[in-house]
Structures are given as C-alpha cells and as structure tokens.
C-alpha atoms as a PDB file:
ATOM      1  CA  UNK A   1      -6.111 192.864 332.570  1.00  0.00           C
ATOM      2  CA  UNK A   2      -7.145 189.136 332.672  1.00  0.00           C
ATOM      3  CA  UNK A   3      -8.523 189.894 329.154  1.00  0.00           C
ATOM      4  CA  UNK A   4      -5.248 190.914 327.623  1.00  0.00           C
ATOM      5  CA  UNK A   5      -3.048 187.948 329.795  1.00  0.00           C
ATOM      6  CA  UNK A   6      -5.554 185.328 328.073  1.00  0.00           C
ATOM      7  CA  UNK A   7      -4.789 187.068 324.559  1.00  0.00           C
ATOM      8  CA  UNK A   8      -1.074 186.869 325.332  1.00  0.00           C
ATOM      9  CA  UNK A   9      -1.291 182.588 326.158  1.00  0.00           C
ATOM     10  CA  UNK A  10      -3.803 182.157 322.972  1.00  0.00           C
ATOM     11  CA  UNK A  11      -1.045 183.796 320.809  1.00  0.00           C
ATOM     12  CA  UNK A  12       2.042 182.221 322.582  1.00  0.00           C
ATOM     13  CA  UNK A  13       0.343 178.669 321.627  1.00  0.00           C
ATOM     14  CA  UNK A  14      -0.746 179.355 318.338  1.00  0.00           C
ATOM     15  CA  UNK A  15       2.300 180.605 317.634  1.00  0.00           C
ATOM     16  CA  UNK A  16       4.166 177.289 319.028  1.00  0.00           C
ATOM     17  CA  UNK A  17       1.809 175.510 317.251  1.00  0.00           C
ATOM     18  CA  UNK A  18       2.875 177.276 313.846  1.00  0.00           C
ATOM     19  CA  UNK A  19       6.358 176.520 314.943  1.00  0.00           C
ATOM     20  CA  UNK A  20       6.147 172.840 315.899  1.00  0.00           C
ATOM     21  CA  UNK A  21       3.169 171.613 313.744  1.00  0.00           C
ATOM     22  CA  UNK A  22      -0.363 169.960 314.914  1.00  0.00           C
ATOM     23  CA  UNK A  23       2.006 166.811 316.023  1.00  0.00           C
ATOM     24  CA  UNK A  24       4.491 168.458 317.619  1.00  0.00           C
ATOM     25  CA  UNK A  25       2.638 170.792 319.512  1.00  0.00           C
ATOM     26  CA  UNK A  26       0.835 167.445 321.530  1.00  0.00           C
ATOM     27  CA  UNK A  27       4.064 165.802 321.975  1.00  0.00           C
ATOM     28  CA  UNK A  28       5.325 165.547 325.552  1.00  0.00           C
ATOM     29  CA  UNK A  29       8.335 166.846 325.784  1.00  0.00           C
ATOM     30  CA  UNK A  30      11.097 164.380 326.699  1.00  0.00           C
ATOM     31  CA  UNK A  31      12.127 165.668 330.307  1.00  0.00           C
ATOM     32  CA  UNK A  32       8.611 165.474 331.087  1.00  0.00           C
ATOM     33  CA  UNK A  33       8.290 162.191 329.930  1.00  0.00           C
ATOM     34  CA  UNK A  34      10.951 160.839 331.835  1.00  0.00           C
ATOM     35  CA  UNK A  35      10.032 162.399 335.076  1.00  0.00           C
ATOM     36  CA  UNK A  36       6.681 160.783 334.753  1.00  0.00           C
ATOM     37  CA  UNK A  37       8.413 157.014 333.209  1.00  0.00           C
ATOM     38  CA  UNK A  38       7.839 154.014 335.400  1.00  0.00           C
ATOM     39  CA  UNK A  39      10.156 153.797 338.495  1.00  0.00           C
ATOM     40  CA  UNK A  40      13.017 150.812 337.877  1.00  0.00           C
ATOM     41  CA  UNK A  41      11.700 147.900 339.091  1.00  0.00           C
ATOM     42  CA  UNK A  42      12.976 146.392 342.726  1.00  0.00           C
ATOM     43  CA  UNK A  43      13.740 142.692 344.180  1.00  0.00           C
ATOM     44  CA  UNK A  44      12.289 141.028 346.984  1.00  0.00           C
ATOM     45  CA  UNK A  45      15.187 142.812 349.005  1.00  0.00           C
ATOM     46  CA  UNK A  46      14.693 146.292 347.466  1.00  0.00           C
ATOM     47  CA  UNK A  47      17.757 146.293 345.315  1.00  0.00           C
ATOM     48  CA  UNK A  48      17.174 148.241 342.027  1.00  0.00           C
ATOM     49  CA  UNK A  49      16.828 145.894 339.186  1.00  0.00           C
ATOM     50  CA  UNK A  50      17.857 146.642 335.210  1.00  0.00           C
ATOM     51  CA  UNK A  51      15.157 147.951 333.010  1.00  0.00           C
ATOM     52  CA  UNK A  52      14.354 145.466 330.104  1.00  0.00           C
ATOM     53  CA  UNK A  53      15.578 148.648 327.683  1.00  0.00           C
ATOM     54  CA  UNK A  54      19.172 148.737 329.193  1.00  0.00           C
ATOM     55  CA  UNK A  55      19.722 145.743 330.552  1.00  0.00           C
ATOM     56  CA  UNK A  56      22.196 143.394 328.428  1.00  0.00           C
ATOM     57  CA  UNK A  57      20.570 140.876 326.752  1.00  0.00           C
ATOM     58  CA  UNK A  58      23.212 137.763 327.775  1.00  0.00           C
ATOM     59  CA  UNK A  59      21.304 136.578 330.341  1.00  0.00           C
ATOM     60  CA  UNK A  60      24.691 136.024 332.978  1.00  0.00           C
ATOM     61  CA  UNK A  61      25.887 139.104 332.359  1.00  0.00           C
ATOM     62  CA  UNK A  62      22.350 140.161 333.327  1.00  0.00           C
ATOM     63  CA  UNK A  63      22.462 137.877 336.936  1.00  0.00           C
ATOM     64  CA  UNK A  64      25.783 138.635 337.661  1.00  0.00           C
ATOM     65  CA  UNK A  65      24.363 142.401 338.094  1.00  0.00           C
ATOM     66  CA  UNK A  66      22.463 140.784 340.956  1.00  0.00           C
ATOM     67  CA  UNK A  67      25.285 140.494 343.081  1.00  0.00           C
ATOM     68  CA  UNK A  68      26.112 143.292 345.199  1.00  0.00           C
ATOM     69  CA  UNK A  69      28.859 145.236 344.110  1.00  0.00           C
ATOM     70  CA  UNK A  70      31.102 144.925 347.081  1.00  0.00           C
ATOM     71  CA  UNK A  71      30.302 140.935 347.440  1.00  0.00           C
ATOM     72  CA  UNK A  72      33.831 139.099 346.604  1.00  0.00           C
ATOM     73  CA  UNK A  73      32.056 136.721 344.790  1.00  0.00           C
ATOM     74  CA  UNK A  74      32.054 139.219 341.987  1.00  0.00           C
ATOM     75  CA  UNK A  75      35.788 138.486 341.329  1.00  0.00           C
ATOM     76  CA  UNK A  76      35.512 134.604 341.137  1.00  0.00           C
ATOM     77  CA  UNK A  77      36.109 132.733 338.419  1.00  0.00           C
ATOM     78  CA  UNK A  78      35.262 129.028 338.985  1.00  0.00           C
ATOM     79  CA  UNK A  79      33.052 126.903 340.934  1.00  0.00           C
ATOM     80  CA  UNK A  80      36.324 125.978 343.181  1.00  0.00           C
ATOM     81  CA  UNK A  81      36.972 129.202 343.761  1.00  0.00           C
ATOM     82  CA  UNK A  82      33.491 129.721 345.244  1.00  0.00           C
ATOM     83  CA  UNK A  83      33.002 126.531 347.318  1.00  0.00           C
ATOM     84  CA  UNK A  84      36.313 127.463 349.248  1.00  0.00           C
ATOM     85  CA  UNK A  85      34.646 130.750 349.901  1.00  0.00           C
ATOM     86  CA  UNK A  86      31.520 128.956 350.921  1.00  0.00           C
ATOM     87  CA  UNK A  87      33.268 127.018 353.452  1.00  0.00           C
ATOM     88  CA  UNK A  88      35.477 129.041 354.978  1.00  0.00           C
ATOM     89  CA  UNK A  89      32.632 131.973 355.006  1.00  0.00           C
ATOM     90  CA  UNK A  90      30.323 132.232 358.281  1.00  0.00           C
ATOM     91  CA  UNK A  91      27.267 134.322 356.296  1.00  0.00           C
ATOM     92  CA  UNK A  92      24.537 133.845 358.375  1.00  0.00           C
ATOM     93  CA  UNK A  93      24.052 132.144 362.017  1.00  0.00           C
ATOM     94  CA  UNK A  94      23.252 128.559 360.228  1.00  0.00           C
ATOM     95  CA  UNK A  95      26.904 128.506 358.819  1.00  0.00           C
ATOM     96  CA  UNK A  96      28.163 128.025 362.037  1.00  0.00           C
ATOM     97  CA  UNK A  97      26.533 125.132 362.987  1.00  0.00           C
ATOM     98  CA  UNK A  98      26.794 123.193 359.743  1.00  0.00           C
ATOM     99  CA  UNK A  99      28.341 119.811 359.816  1.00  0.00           C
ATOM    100  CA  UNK A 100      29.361 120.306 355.904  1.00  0.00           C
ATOM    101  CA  UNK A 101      29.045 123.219 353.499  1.00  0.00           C
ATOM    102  CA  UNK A 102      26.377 121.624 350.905  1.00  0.00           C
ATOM    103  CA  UNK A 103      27.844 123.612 348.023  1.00  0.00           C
ATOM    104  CA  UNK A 104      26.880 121.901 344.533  1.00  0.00           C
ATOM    105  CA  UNK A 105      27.073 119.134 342.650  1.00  0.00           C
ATOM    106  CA  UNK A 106      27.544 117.531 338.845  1.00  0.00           C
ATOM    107  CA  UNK A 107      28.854 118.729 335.644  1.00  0.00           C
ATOM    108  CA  UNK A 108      30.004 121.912 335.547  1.00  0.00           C
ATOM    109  CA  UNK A 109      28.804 122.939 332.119  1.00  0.00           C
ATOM    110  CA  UNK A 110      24.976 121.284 332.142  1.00  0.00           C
ATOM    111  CA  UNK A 111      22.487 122.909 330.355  1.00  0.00           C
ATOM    112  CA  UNK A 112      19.863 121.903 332.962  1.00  0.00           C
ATOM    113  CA  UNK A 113      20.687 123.149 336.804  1.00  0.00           C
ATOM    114  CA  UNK A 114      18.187 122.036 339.199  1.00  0.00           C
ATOM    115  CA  UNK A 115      17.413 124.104 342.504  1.00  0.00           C
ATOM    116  CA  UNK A 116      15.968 122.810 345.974  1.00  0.00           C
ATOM    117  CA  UNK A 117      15.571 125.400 348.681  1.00  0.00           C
ATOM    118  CA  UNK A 118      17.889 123.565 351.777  1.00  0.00           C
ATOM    119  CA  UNK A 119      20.039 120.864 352.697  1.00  0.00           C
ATOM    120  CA  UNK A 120      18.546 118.369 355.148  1.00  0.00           C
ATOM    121  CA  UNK A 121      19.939 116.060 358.191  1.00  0.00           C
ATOM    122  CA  UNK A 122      21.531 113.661 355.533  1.00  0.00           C
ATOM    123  CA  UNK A 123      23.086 116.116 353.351  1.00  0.00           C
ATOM    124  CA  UNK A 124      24.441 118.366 356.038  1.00  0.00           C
ATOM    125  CA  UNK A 125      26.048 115.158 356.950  1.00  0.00           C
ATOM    126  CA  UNK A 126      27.892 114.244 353.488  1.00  0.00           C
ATOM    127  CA  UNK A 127      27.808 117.442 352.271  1.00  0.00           C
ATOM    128  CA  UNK A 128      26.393 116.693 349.007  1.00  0.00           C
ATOM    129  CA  UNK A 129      22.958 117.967 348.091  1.00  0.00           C
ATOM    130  CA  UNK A 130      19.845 115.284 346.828  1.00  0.00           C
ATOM    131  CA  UNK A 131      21.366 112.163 349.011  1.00  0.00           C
ATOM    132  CA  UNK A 132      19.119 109.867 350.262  1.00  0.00           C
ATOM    133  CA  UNK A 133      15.668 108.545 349.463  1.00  0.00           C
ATOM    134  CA  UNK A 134      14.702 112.112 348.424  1.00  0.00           C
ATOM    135  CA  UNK A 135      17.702 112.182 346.190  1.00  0.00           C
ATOM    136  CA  UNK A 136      17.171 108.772 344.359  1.00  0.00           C
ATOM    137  CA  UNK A 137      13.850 110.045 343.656  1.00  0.00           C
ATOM    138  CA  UNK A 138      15.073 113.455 341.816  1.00  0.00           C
ATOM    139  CA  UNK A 139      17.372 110.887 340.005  1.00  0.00           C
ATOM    140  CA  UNK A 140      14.594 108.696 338.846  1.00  0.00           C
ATOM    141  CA  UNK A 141      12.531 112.036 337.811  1.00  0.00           C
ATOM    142  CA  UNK A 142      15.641 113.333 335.831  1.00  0.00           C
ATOM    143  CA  UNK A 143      16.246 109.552 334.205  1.00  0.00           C
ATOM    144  CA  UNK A 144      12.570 109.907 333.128  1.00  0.00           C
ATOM    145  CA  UNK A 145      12.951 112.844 331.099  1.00  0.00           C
ATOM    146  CA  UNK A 146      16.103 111.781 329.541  1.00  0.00           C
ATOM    147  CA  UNK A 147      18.999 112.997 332.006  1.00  0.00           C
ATOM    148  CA  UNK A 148      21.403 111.300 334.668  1.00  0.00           C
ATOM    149  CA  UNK A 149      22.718 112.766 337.643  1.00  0.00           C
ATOM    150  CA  UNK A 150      26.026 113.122 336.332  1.00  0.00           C
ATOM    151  CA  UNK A 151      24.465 115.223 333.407  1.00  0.00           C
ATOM    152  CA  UNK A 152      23.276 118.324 335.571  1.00  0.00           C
ATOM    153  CA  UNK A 153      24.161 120.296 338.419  1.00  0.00           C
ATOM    154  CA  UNK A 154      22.517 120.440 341.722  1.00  0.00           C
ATOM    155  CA  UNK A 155      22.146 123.094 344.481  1.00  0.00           C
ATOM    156  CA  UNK A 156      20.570 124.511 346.698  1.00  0.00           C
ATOM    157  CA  UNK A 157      19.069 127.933 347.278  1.00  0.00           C
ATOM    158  CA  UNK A 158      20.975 127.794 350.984  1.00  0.00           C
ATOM    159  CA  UNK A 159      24.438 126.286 351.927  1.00  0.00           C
ATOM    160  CA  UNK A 160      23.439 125.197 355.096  1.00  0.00           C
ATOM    161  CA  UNK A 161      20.797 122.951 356.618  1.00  0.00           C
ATOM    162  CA  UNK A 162      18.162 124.812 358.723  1.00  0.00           C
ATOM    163  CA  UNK A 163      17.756 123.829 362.628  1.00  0.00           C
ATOM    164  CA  UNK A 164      15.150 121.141 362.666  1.00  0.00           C
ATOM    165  CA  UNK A 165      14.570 121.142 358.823  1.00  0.00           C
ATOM    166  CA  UNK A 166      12.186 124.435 359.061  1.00  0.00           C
ATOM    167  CA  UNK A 167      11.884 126.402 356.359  1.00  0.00           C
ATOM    168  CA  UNK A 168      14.791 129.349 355.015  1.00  0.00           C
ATOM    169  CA  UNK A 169      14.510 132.812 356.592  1.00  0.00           C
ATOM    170  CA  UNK A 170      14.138 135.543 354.528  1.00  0.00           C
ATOM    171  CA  UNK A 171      17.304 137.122 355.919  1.00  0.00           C
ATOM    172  CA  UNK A 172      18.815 133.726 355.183  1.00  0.00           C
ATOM    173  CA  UNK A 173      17.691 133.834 351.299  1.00  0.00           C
ATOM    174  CA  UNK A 174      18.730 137.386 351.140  1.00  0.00           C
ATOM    175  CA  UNK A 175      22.295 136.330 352.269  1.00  0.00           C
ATOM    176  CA  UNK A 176      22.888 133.038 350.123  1.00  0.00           C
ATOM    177  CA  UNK A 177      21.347 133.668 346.974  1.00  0.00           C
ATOM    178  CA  UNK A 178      24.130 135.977 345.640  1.00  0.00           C
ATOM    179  CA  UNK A 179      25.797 132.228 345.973  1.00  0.00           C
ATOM    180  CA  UNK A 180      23.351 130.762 343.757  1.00  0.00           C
ATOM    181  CA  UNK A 181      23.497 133.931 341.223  1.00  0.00           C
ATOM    182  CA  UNK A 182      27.350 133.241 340.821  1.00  0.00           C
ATOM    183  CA  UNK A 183      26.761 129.550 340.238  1.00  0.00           C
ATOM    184  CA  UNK A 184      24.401 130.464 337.560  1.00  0.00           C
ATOM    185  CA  UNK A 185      26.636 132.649 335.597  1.00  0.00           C
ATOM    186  CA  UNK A 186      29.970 130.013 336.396  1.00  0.00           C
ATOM    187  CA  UNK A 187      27.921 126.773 335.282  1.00  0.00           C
ATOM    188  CA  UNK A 188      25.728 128.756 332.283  1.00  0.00           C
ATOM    189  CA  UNK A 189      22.726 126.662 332.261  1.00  0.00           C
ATOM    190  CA  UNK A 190      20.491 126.637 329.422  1.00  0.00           C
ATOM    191  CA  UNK A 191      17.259 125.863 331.947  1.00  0.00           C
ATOM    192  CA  UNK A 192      16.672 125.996 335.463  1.00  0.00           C
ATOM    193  CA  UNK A 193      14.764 123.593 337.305  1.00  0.00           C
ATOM    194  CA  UNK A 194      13.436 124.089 341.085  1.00  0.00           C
ATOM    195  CA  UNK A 195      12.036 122.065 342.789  1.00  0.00           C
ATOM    196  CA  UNK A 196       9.803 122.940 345.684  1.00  0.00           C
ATOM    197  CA  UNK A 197       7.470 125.944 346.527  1.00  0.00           C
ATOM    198  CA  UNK A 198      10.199 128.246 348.519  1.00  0.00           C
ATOM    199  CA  UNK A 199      13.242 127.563 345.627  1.00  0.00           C
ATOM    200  CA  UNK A 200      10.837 128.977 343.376  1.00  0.00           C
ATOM    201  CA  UNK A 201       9.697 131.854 345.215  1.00  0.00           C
ATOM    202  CA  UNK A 202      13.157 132.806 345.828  1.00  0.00           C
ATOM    203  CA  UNK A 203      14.754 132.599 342.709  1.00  0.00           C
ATOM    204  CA  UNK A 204      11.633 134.097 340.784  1.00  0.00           C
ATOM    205  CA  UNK A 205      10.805 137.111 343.390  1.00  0.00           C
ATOM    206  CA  UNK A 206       7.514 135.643 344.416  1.00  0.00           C
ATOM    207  CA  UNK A 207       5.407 134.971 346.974  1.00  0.00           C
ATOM    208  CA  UNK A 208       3.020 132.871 345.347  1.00  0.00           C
ATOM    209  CA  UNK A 209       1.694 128.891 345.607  1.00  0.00           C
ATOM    210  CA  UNK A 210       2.990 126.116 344.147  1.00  0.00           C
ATOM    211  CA  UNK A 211      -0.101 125.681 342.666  1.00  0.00           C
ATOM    212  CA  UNK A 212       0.381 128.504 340.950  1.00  0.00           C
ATOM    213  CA  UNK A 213       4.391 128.600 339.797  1.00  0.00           C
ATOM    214  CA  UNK A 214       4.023 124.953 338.448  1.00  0.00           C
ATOM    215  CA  UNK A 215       2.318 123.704 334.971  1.00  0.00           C
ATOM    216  CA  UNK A 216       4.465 126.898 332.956  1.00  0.00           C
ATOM    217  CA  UNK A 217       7.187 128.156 332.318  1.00  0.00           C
ATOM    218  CA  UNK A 218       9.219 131.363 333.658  1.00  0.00           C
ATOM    219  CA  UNK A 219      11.680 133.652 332.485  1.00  0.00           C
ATOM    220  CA  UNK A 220      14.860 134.259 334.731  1.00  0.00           C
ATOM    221  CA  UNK A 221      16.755 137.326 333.136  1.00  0.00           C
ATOM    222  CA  UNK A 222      16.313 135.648 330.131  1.00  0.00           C
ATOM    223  CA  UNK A 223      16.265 132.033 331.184  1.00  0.00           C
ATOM    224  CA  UNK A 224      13.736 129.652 330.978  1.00  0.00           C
ATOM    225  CA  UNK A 225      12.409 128.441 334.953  1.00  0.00           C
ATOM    226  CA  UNK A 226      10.171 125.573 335.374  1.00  0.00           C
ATOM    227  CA  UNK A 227       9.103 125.088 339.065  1.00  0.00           C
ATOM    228  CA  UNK A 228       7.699 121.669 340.161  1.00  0.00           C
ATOM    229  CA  UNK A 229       7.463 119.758 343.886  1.00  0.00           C
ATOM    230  CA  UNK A 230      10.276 119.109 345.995  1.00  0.00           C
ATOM    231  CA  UNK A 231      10.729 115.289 345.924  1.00  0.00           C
ATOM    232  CA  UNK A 232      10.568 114.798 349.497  1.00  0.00           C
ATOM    233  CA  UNK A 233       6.978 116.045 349.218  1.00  0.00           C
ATOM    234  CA  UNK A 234       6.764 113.705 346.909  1.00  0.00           C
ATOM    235  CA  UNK A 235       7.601 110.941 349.049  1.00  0.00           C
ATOM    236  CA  UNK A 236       4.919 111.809 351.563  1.00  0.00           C
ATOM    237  CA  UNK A 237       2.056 112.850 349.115  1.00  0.00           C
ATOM    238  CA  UNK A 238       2.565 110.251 345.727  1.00  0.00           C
ATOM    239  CA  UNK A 239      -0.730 111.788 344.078  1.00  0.00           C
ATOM    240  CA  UNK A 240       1.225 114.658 343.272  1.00  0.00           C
ATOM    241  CA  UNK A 241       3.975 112.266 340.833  1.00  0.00           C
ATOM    242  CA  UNK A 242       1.254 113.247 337.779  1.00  0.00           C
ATOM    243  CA  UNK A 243       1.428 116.370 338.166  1.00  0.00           C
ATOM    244  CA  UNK A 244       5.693 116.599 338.603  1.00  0.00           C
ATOM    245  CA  UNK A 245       5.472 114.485 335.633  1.00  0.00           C
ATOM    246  CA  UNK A 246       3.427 117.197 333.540  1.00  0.00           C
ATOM    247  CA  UNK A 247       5.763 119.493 334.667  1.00  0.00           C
ATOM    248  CA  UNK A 248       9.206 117.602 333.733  1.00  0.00           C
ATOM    249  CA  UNK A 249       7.616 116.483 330.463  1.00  0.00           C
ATOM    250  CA  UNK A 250       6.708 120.692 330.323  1.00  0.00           C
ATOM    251  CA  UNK A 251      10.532 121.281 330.976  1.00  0.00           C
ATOM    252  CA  UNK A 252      11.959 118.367 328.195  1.00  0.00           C
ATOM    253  CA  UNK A 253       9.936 119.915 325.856  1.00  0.00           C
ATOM    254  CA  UNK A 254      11.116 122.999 326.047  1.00  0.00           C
ATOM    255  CA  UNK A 255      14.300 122.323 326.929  1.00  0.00           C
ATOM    256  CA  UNK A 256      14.292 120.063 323.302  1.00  0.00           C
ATOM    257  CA  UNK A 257      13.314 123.586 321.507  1.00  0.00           C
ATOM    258  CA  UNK A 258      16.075 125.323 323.262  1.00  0.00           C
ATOM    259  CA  UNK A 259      18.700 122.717 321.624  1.00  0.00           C
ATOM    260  CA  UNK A 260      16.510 122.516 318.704  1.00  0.00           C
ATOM    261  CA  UNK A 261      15.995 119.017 318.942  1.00  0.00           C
ATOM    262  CA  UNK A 262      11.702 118.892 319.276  1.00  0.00           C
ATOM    263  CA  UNK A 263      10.467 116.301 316.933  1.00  0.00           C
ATOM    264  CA  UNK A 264       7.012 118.138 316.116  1.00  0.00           C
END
C-alpha cells in the first residue's frame, strides 16, 4: 500500500513538473508567499506603518497617514487652523497647566524646520519656542550655516512645558506628535533639523544615543533628518560646539544638493 501511494506522489509531480516546467515547478506559489512576507512594519506606539511598496512616494502625503484617522487634525488646512486647536485643546495633563500654548514659529513655507523636544520656563511664559539665551544660540548656529530665524520654522515635539523642565513622557510624545506630523505636511519642509537626543528619538522611532543619531543623515518618509545637540546643552557643555558644527555644516551640505545649489 505505501508502495503504490509513493508511486501515485512521484507521478503527480512529474507530471506538474511536465506541466509547469523545471522553473515553474520551484516557484512558490503566490498565496504562499504572501502568508510567509514580512509583517508591516509598526511605530514606537504600535500603529501599523505603510510598506515602502505601497506607500505614496510624496513624502506628506506619506506623514499625514501618521495621524490617526479619527484625529480632527486630519481636516485642517493651515497652521492657524491648528494653533487654535492647540490652544483651546487640553491633550494631555501638561496642557492644563501651561501658561501659553508654545505652538510654532517662522515662515510658513521654509525648506528647513527645526525640532526641539519641549518648551522651557521662558517659553511657556511668551509662548514662543527658542527664546532666551538658548534661543540666541540656535540663531547664531542657523546664521552660521547661512539661515536667519525668520527663514525657518521652529517647534517643538510637545506644546507644553514639562513640570520642572524633566524630560517628555512617552504618553506625552504619543499624544502631541500627531501635532508635529500636521505641521510637517502644512509647512512642507525640504529638511528637518532636531535638535537634542529625545526630538530625535521621537520623530525617527528610536531609542538610541545622541552619539549615535548625530554625524548622518536620516530619512523621514522620504525626508532628509539631521539630528544634532539641543543648544541649551550646548550652553552647559561648549566642547560639544565642534561637533554641532560638523553636523550643521553635514545638514547645509545636503540641504545645498537638495536645491541643487552644491558648488563641488
């Protein structure tokens, strides 16, 4: 009996083989292959994110798809719009107990958007973000490389200033950073520049050093990220100004290809 079963398989295959050719026959069939395909890759939160294969390939339309679907930032349509919302929106516990919204500032069209993680004392206070000593340094670092204030816009991965300055929850980053996505797609930056360990982390999906996000560049849905120190830490530690210097000279450069403007 298990003679004439074995028989039966040898001729079933050869037969599929004559059918299909020696190529065909080793081919895996295509339900198979996609029930064995990579799972769709997944946030820092869990949410599914779009394959590289079907996501589109405008980069906002892309980070727009970040927002959740029932979030009514998806049906604003300026920066206006979204600050209102901001202020008039208790999100998380912090909101509450904000003196000012710290919402974005600058041109509303720059190619270059730069990124901190928080507001501090002083900004919660005017509501503006970069004010104070930290924020004439980021100017000074931004005049070096060829930009004024006026020619960017600045945020903030959170709204609201943190109790005592400590560092953004994860709940809190989970909750706010739709905020940032829809700033993003509104102001269409052609680079993004953040500055400090935890604006990197959150906007790339990492959990890695600064040590190890600065010195290259990263791809955001299909823009260009270049991660350097916060300039407050700069204050306290200056023998780290080299090394934010490589990096903004790192994100001219490229930012000079982008507009095809590189003189070598």
């Amino acid at each position: 009996m298990m003679q004439e079963v074995l028989l039966a398989i040898r001729e079933a295959l050869r037969q599929e083989r004559a059918l299909l050719g020696p190529l065909g026959f080793w081919k895996i069939p295509t339900a198979m292959s996609a029930s064995t395909s990579t799972p769709a890759s997944r946030d820092l939160f869990g949410r599914p994110q779009p394959s590289a294969e079907s996501a589109p390939a405008d980069p906002y339309t892309r980070i727009e798809a970040l927002i959740p679907p029932d979030s009514p930032l998806r049906a604003m349509r300026t920066l206006d719009e979204v600050a209102r919302y901001v202020a008039q929106t208790i999100l998380i516990p912090i909101d509450a107990r904000r003196t000012h919204p710290v919402f974005g500032v600058g041109n509303p069209e720059a190619d270059l958007m730069v990124i901190g993680e928080a507001p501090g004392a002083e900004e919660d206070r005017q509501g503006e973000p970069f004010v104070g000593p930290a924020g004439q340094l980021l100017n000074k670092m931004l005049k070096a490389i060829g930009f004024e204030r006026a020619d960017v816009y600045i945020t903030n991965v959170l709204k609201s200033r943190p109790p005592y300055n400590r560092d953004p929850q994860p709940d809190e980053i989970e909750t706010h950073l739709p905020i940032l996505y829809k700033q993003i797609v509104l102001v269409r930056p052609r680079i993004l520049l953040c500055v400090g360990r935890i604006a990197g982390n959150a906007l790339l999906n990492r959990n890695s050093s600064l040590r190890t996000l600065r010195g290259k560049v990263h791809d955001f849905y299909g823009l260009p990220v270049v991660v350097t120190y916060h300039p407050a830490a700069l204050l306290r530690n200056p023998q780290w100004k080299r090394l934010a210097w490589e990096d903004l000279q790192l994100l001219r450069a490229h930012y000079d290809r982008l507009m095809g403007m590189a003189t070598s």
